[in-house]
N, C-alpha and C. Protein backbone atom coordinates (compact mmCIF):
# COMPACT_ATOMS: atom_id res chain seq x y z
N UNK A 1 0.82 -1.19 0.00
CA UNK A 1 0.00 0.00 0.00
C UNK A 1 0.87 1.26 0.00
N UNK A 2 1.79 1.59 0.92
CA UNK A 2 2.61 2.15 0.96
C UNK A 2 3.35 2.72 -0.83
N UNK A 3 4.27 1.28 -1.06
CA UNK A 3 4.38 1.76 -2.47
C UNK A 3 3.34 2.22 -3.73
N UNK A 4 2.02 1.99 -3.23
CA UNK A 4 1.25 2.86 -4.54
C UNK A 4 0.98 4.07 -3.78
N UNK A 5 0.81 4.21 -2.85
CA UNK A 5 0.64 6.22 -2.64
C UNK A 5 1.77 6.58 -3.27
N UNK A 6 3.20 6.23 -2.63
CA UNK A 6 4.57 6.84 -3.19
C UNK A 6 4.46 6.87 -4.65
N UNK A 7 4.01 6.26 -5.11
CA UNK A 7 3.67 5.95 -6.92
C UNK A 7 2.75 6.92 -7.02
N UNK A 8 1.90 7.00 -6.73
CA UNK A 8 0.66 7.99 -7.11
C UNK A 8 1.13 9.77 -6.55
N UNK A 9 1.92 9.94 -5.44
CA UNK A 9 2.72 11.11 -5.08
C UNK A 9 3.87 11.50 -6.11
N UNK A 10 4.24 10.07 -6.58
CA UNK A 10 5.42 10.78 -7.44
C UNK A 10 4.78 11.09 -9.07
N UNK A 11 3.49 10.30 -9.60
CA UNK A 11 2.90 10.96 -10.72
C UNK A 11 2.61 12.76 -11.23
N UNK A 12 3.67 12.63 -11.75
CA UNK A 12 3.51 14.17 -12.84
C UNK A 12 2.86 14.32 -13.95
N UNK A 13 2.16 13.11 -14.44
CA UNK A 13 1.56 13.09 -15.89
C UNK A 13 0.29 14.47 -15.91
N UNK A 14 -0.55 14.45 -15.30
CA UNK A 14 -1.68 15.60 -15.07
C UNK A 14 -0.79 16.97 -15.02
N UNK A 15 0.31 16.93 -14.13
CA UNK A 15 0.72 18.48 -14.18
C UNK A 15 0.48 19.22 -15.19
N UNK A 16 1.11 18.79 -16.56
CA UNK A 16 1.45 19.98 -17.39
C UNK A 16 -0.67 20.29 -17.99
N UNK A 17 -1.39 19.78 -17.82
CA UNK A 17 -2.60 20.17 -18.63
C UNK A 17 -2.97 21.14 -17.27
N UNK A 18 -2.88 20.77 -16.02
CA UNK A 18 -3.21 22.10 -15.06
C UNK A 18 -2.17 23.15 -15.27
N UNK A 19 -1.09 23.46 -15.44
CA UNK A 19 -0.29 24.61 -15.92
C UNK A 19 -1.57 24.98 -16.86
N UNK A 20 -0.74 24.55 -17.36
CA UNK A 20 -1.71 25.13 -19.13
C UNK A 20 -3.21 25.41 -18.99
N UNK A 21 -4.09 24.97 -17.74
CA UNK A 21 -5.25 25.70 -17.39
C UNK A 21 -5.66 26.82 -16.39
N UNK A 22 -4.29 26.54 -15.89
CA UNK A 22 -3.77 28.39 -15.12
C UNK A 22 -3.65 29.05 -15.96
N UNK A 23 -2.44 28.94 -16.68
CA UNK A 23 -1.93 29.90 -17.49
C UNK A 23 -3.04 30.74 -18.36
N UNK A 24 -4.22 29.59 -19.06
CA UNK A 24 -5.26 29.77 -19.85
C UNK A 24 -6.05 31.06 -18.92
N UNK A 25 -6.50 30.63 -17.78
CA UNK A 25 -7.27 31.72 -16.63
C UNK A 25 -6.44 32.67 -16.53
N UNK A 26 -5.22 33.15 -16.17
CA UNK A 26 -4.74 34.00 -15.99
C UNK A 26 -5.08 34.98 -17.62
N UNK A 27 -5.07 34.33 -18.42
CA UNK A 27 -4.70 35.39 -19.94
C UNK A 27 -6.19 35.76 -19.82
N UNK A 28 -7.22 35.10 -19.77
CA UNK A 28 -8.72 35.47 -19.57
C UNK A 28 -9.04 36.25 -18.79
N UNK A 29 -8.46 36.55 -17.15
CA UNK A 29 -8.75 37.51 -16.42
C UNK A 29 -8.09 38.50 -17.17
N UNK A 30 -7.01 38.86 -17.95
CA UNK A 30 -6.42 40.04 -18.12
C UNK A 30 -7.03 40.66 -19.35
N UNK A 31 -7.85 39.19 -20.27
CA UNK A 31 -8.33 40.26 -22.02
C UNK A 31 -10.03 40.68 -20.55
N UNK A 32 -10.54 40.10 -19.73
CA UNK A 32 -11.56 40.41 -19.60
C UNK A 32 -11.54 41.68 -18.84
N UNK A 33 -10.52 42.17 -18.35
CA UNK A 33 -10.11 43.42 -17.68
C UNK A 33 -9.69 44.49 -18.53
N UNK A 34 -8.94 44.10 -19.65
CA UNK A 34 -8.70 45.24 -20.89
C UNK A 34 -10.03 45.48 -21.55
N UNK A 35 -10.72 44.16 -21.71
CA UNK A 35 -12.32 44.56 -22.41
C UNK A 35 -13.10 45.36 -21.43
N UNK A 36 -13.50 45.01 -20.32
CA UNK A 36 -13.76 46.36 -19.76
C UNK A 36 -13.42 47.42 -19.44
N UNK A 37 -12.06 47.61 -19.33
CA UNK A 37 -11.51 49.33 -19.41
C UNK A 37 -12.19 50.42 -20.95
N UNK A 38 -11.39 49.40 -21.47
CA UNK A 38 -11.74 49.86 -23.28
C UNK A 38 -13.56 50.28 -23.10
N UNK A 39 -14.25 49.15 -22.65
CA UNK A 39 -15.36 49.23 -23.18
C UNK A 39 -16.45 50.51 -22.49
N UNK A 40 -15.78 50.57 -20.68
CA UNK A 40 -16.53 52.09 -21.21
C UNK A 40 -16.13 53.00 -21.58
N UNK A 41 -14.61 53.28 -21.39
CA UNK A 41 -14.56 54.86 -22.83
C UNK A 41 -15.54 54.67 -24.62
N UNK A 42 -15.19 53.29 -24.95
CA UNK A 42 -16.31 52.82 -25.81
C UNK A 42 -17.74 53.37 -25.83
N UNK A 43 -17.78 52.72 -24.92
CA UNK A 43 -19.42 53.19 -24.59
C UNK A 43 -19.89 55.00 -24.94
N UNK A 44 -18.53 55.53 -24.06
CA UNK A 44 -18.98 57.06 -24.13
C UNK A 44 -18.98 57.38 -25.29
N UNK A 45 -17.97 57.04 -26.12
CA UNK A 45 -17.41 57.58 -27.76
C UNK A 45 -18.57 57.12 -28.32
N UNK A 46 -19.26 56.06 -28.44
CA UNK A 46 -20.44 55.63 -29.15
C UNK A 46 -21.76 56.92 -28.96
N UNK A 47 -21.76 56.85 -27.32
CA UNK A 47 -22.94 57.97 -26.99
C UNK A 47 -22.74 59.82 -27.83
N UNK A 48 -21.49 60.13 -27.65
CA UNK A 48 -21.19 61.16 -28.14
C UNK A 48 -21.35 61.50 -29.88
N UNK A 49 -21.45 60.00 -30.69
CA UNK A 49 -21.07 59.82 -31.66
C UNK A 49 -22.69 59.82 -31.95
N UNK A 50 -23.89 58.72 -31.29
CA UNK A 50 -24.59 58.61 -31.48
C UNK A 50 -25.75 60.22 -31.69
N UNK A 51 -25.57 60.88 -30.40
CA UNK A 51 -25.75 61.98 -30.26
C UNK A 51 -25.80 62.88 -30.98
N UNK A 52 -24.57 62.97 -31.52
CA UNK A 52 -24.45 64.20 -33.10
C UNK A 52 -24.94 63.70 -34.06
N UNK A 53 -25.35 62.78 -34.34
CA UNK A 53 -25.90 62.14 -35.53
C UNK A 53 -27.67 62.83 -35.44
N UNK A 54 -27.77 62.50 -34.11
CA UNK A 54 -29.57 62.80 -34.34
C UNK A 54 -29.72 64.26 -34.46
């Protein structure tokens, strides 16, 4: 018993797809934080834009 925990403690095969699903979350929190900065000056430029039109 002993030697399959130590076996199952020393398994690295799963690591690299959880990296790679951090890494994935981390880039998503940062476009979803640039999309909202952008998006309300957006917003205003649209209203201002919309505005002079009518």
């Amino acid at each position: 018993m002993r030697r399959h925990f130590s076996k199952f403690l020393s398994d690295q095969s799963g690591a690299t797809a959880i990296e790679y699903c951090l890494i994935a979350t981390g880039i998503a929190f940062v476009i979803i934080a640039a999309v909202n900065g952008i998006g309300t000056s957006l917003s205003g430029t649209f209203t201002t834009v919309n505005s002079s039109l009518k």
